[in-house]
C-alpha atoms as a PDB file:
ATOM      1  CA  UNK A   1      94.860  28.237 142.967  1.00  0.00           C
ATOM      2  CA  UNK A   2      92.192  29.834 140.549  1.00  0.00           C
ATOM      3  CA  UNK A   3      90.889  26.468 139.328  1.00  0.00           C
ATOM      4  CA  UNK A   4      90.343  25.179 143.160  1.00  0.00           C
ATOM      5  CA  UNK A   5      86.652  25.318 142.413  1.00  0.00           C
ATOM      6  CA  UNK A   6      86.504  24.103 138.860  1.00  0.00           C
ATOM      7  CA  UNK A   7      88.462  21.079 140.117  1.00  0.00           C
ATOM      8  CA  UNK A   8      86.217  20.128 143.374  1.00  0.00           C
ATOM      9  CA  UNK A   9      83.292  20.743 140.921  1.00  0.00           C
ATOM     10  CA  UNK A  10      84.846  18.241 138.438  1.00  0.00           C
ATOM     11  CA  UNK A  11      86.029  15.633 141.541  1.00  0.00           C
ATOM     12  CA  UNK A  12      82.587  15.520 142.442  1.00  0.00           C
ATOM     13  CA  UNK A  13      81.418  14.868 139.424  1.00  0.00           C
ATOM     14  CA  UNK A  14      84.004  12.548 138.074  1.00  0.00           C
ATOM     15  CA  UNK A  15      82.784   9.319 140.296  1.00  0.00           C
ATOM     16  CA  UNK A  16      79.060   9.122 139.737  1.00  0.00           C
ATOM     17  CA  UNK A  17      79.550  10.185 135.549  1.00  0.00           C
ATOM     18  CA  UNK A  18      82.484   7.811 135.290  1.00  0.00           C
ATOM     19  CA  UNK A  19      80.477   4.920 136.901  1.00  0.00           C
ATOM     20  CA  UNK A  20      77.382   5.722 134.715  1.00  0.00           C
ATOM     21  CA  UNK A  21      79.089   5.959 131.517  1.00  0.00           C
ATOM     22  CA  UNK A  22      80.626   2.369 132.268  1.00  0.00           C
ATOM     23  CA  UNK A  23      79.472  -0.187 129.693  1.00  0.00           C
ATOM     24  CA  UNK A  24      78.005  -2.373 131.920  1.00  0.00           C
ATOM     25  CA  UNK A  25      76.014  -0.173 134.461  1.00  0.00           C
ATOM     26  CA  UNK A  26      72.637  -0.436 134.245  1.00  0.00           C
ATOM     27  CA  UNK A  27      72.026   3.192 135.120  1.00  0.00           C
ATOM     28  CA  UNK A  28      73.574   4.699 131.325  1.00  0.00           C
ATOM     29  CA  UNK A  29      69.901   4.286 130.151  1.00  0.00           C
ATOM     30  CA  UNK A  30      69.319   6.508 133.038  1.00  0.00           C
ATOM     31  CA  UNK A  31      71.786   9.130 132.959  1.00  0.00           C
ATOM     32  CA  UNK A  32      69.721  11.364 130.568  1.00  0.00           C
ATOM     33  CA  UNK A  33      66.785  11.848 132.675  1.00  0.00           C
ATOM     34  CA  UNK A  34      69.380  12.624 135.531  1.00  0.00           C
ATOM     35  CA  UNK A  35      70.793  15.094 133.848  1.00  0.00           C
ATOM     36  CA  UNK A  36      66.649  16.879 132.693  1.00  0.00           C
ATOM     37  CA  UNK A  37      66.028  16.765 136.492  1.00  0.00           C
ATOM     38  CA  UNK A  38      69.217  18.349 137.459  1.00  0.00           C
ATOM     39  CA  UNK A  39      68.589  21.384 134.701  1.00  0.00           C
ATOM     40  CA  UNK A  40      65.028  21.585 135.938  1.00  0.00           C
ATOM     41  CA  UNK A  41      65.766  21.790 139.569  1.00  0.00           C
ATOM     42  CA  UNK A  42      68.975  23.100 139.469  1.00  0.00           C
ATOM     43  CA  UNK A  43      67.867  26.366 137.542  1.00  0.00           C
ATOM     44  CA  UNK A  44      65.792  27.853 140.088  1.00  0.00           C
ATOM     45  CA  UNK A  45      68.599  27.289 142.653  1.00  0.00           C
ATOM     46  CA  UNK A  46      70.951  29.001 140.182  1.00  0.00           C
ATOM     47  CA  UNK A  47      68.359  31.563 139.519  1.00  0.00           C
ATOM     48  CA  UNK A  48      68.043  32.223 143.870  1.00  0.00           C
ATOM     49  CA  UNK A  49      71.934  31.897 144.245  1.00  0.00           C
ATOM     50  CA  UNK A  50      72.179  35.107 141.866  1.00  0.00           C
ATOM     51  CA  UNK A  51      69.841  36.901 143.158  1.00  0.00           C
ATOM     52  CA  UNK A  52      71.194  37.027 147.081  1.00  0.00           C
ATOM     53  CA  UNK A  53      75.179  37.121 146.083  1.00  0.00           C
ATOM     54  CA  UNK A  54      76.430  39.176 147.118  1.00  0.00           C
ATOM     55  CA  UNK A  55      74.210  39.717 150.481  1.00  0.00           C
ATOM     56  CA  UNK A  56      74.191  36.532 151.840  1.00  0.00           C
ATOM     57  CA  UNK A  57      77.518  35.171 150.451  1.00  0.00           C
ATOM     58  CA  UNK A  58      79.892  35.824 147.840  1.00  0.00           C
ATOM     59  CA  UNK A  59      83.282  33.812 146.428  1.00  0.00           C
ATOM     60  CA  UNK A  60      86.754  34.377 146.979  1.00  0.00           C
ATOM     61  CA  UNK A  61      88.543  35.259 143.849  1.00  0.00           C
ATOM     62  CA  UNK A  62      91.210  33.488 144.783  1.00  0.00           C
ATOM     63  CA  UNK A  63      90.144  30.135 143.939  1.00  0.00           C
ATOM     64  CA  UNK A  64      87.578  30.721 140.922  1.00  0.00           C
ATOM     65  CA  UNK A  65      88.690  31.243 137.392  1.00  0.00           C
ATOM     66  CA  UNK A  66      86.715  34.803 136.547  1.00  0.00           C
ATOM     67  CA  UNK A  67      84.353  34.155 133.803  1.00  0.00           C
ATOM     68  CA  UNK A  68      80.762  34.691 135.145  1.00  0.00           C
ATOM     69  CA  UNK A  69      77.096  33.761 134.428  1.00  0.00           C
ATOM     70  CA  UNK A  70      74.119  35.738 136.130  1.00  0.00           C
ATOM     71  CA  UNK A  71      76.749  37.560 138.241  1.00  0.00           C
ATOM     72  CA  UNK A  72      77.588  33.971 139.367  1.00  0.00           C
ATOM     73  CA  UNK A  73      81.171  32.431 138.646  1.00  0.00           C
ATOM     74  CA  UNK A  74      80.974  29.869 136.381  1.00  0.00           C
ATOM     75  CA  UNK A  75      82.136  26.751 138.798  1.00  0.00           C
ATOM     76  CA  UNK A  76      78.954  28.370 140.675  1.00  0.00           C
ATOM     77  CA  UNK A  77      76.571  27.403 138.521  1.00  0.00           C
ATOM     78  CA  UNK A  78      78.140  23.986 137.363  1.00  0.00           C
ATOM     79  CA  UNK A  79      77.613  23.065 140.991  1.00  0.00           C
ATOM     80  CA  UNK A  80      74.658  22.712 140.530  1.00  0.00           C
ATOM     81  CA  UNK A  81      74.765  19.842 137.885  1.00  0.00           C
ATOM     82  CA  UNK A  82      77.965  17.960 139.747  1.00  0.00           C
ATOM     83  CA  UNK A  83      76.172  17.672 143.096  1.00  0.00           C
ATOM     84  CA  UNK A  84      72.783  16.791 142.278  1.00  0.00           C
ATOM     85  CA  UNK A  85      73.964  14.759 139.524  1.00  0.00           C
ATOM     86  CA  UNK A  86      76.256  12.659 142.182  1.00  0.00           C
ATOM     87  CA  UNK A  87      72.858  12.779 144.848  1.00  0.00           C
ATOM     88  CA  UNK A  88      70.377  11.176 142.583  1.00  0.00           C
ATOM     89  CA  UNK A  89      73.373   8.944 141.659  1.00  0.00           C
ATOM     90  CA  UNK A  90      73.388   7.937 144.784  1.00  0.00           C
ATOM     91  CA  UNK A  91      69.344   7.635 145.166  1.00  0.00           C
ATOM     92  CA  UNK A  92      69.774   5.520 142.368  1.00  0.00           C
ATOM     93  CA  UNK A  93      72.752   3.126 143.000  1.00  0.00           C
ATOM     94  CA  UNK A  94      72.905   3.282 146.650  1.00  0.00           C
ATOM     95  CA  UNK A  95      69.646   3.602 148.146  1.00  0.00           C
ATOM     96  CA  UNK A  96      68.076   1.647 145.651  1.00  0.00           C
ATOM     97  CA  UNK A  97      65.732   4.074 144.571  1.00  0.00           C
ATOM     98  CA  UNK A  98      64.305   2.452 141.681  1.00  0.00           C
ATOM     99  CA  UNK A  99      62.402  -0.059 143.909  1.00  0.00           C
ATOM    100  CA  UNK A 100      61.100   2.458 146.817  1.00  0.00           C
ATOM    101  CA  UNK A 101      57.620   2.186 147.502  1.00  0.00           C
ATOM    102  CA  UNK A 102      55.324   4.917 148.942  1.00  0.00           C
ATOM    103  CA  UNK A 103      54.587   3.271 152.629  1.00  0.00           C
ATOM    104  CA  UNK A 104      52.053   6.413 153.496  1.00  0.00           C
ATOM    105  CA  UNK A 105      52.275   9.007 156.026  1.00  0.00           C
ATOM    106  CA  UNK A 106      50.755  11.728 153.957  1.00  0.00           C
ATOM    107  CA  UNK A 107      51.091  14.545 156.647  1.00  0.00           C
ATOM    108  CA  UNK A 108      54.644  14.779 155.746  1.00  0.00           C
ATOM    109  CA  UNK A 109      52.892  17.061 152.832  1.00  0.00           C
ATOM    110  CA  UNK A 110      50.920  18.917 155.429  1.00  0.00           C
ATOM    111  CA  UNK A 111      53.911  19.881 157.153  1.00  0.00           C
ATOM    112  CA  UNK A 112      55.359  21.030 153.824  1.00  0.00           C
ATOM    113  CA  UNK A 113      52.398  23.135 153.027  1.00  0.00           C
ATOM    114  CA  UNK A 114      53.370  24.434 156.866  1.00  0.00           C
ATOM    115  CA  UNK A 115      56.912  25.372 155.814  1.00  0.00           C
ATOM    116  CA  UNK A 116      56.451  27.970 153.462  1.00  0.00           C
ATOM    117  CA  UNK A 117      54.381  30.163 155.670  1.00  0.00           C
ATOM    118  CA  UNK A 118      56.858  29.850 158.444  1.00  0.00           C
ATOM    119  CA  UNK A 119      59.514  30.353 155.616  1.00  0.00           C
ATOM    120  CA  UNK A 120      57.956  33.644 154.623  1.00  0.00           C
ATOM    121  CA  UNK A 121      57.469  35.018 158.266  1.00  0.00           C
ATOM    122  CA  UNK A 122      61.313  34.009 159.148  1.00  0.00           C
ATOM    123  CA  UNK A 123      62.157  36.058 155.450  1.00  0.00           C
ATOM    124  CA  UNK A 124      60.903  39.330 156.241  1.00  0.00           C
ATOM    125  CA  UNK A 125      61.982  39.453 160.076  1.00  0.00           C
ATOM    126  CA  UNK A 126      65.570  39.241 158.181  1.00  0.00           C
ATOM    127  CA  UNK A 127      66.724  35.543 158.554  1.00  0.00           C
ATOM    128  CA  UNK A 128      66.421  35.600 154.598  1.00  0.00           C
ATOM    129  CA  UNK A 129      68.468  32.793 154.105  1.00  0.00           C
ATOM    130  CA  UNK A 130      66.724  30.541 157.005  1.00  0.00           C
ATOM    131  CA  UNK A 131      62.875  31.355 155.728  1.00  0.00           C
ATOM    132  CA  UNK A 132      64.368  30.735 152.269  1.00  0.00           C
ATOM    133  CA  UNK A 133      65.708  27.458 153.006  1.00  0.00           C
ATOM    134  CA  UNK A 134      62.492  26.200 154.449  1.00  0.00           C
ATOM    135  CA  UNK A 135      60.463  27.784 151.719  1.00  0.00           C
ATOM    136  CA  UNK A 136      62.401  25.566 149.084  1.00  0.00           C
ATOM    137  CA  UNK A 137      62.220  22.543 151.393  1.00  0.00           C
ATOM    138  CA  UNK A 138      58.350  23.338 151.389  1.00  0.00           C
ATOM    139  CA  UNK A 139      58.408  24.005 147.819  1.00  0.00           C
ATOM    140  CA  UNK A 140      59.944  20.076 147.057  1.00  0.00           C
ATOM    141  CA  UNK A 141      57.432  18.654 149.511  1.00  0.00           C
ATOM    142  CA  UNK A 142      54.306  20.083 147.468  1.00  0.00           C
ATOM    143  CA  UNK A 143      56.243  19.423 143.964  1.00  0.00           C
ATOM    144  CA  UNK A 144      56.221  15.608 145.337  1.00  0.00           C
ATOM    145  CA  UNK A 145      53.014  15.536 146.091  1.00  0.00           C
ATOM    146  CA  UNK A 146      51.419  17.373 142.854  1.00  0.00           C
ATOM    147  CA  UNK A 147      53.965  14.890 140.783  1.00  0.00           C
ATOM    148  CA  UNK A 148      52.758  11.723 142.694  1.00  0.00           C
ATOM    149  CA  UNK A 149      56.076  10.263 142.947  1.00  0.00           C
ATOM    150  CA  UNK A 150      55.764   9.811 146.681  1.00  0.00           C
ATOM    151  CA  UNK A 151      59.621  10.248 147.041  1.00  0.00           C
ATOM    152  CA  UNK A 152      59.075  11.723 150.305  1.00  0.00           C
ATOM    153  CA  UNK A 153      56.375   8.781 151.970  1.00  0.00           C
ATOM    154  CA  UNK A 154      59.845   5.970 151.312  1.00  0.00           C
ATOM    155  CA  UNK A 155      61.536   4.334 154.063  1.00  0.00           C
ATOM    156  CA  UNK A 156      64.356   4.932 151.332  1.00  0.00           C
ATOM    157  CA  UNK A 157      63.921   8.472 151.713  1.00  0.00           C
ATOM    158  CA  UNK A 158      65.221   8.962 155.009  1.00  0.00           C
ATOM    159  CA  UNK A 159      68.436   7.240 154.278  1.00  0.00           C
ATOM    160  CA  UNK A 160      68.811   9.185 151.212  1.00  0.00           C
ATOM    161  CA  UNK A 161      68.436  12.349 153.007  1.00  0.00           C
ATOM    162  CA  UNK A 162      70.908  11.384 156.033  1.00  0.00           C
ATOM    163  CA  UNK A 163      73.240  10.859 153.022  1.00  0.00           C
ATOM    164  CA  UNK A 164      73.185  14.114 151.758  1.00  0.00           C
ATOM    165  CA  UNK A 165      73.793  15.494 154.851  1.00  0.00           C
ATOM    166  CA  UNK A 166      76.662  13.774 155.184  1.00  0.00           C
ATOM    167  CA  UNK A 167      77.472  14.708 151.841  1.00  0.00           C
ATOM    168  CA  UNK A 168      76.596  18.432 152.940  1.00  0.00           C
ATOM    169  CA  UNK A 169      78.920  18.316 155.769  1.00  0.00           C
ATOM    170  CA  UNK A 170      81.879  17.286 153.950  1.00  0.00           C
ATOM    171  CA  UNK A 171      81.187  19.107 150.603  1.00  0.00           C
ATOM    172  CA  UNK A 172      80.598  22.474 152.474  1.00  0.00           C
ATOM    173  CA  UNK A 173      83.017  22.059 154.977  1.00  0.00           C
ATOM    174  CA  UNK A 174      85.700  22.277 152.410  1.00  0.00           C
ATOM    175  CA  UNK A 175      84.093  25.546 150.717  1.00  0.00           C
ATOM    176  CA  UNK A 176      83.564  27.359 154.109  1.00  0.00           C
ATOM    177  CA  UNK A 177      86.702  26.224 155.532  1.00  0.00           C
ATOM    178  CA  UNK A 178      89.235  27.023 152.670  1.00  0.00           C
ATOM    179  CA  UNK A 179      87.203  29.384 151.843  1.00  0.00           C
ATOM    180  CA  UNK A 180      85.888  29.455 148.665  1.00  0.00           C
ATOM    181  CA  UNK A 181      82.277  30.714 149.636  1.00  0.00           C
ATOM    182  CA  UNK A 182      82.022  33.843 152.506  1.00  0.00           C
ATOM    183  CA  UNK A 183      78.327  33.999 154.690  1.00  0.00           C
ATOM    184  CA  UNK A 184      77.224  37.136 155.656  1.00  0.00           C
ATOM    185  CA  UNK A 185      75.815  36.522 159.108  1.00  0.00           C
ATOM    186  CA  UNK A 186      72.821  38.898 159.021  1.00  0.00           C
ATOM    187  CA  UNK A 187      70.294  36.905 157.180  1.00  0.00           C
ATOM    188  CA  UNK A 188      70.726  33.385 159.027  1.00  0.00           C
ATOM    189  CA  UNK A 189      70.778  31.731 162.535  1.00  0.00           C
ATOM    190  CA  UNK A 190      74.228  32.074 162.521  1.00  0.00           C
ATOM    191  CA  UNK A 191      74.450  28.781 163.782  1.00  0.00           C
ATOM    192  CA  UNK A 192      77.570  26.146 162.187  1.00  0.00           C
ATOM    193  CA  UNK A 193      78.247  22.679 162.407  1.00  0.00           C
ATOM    194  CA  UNK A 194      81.785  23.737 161.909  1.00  0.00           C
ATOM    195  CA  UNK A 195      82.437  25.807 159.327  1.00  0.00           C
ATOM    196  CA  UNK A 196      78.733  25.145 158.057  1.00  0.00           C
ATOM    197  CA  UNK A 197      76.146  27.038 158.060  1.00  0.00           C
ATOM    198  CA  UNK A 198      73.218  24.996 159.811  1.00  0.00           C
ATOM    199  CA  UNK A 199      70.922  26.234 156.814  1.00  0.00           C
ATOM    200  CA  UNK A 200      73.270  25.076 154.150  1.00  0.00           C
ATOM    201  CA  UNK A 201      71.824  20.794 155.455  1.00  0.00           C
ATOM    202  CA  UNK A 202      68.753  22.818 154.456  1.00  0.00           C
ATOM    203  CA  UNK A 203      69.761  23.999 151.311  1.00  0.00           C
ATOM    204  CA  UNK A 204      71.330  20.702 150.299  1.00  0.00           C
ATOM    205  CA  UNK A 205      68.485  18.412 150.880  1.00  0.00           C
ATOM    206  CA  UNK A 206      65.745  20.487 149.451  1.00  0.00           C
ATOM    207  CA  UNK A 207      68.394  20.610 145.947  1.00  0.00           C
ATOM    208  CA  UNK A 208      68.736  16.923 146.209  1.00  0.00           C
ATOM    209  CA  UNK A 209      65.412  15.625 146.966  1.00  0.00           C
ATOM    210  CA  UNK A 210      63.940  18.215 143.911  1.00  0.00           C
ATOM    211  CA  UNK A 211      66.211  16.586 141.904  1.00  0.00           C
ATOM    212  CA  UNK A 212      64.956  12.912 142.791  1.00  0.00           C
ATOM    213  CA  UNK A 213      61.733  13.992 142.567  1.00  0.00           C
ATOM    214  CA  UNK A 214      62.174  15.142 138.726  1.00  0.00           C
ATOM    215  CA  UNK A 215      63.951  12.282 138.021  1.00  0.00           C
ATOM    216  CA  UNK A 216      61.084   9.649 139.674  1.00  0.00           C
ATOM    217  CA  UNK A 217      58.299  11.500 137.326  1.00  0.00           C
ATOM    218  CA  UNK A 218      60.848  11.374 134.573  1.00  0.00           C
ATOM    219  CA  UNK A 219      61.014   7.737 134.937  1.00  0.00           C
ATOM    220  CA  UNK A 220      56.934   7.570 135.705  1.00  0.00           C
ATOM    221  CA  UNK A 221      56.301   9.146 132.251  1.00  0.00           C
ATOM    222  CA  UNK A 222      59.083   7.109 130.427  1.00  0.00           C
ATOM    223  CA  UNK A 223      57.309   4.110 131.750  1.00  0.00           C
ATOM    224  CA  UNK A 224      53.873   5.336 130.669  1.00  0.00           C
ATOM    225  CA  UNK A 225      52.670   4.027 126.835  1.00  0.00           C
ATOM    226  CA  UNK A 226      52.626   6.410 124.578  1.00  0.00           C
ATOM    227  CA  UNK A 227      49.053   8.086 122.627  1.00  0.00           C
ATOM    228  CA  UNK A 228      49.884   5.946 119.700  1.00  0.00           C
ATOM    229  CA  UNK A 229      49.435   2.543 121.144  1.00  0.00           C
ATOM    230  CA  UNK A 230      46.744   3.734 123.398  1.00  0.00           C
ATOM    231  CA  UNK A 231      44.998   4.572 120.513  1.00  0.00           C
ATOM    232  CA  UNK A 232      46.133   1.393 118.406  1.00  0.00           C
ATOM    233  CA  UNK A 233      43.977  -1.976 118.945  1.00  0.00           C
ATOM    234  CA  UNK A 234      44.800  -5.187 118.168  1.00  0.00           C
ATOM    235  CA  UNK A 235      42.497  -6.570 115.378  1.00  0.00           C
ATOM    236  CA  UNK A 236      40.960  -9.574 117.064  1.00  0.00           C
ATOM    237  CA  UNK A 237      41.467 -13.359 115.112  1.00  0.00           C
ATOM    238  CA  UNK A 238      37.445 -12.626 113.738  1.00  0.00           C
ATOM    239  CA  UNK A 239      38.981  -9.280 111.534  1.00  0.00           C
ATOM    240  CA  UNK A 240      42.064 -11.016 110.741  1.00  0.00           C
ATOM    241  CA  UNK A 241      40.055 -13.898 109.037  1.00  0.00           C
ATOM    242  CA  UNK A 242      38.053 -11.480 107.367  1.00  0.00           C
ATOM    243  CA  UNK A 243      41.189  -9.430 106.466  1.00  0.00           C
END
């Protein structure tokens, strides 16, 4: 069916949106920043998806509608708002992310740093996608640490990402399997959990985690006071009686 894609973009979607939207949920105020974070993050994964399709994978035509974007079909690139949008739902909602606190262990930014030399070295020996993926998990690790959101020094965090694995496994499983998406197997391990490319758990986390990271300096700056009160002063009870 040519809308296959369209509609698992739109399943995935549907849940998290539908729950936000809901009159009473407390994270409609929210949503908005969600939704910034995913456009931020999720353009220069859009922008790295076109530029490797079709060497490293490509879509079967078979289950996309035709209309394209950046050589990319169009249920492509709205991935990339439906799955983040439904991970930092989940950050949110489930994990609680709202109330994680940064519990140290900065060397998890050290190894970061470490990632996107060993990233590069894995890209031009021709496991392209494998030195990409841990160039972009690299890439979050550094953002998170320049933004000072801390997402990644959490005892939340680890839960979050074994959820997007999980998430991974049975999101991907159904585009490999069916298959909407087609690997190349020059430019990764070449290694599957299934169907899966072992790089795609990779892929998924360093999308998902970008996008909670966005979202947590979102809601740092939100909660920040703005130049005009820090620049208004009270007038003390002395002016006001001279007033």
């Amino acid at each position: 069916m040519r809308a296959e894609y369209l509609l698992f973009d739109l399943l995935v979607l549907a849940g998290p949106l539908g729950l936000s939207l809901w009159p009473r949920a407390k994270f409609k105020a929210r949503a908005r920043s969600i939704l910034w974070a995913c456009l931020l993050v999720g353009l220069p994964f859009v922008l790295w998806d076109a530029a490797v399709t079709p060497r490293h994978w490509w879509f079967d035509e078979r289950y996309t509608l035709g209309p394209t974007l950046l050589g990319l079909p169009i249920e492509e690139v709205f991935f990339f708002v439906a799955v983040p949008y439904a991970c930092a739902f989940s950050w949110e909602t489930l994990i609680g992310g709202a109330r994680a606190r940064a519990q140290g262990g900065r060397w998890i930014y050290a190894v970061a740093w470490g990632l996107l030399p060993a990233g590069a070295v894995l890209w031009w020996s021709g496991l392209e996608y494998t030195g990409a993926t841990l160039c972009a998990l690299g890439c979050v690790g550094v953002l998170d640490d320049a933004l000072g959101t801390a997402v990644l020094r959490t005892r939340r965090y680890l839960g979050f990402a074994a959820l997007v694995v999980v998430f991974t496994a049975v999101f991907n499983t159904y585009l490999t399997a069916r298959p909407v998406v087609h690997y190349g197997t020059e430019t990764f391990l070449g290694v599957r959990l299934g169907t899966v490319p072992i790089e795609d758990f990779g892929y998924g986390v360093a999308l998902a985690t970008g996008v909670v990271v966005v979202f947590q300096w979102l809601q740092m700056r939100s909660l920040q006071p703005s130049w005009a009160c820090l620049l208004y002063t009270s007038p003390s009870p002395r002016d006001r009686q001279k007033s």
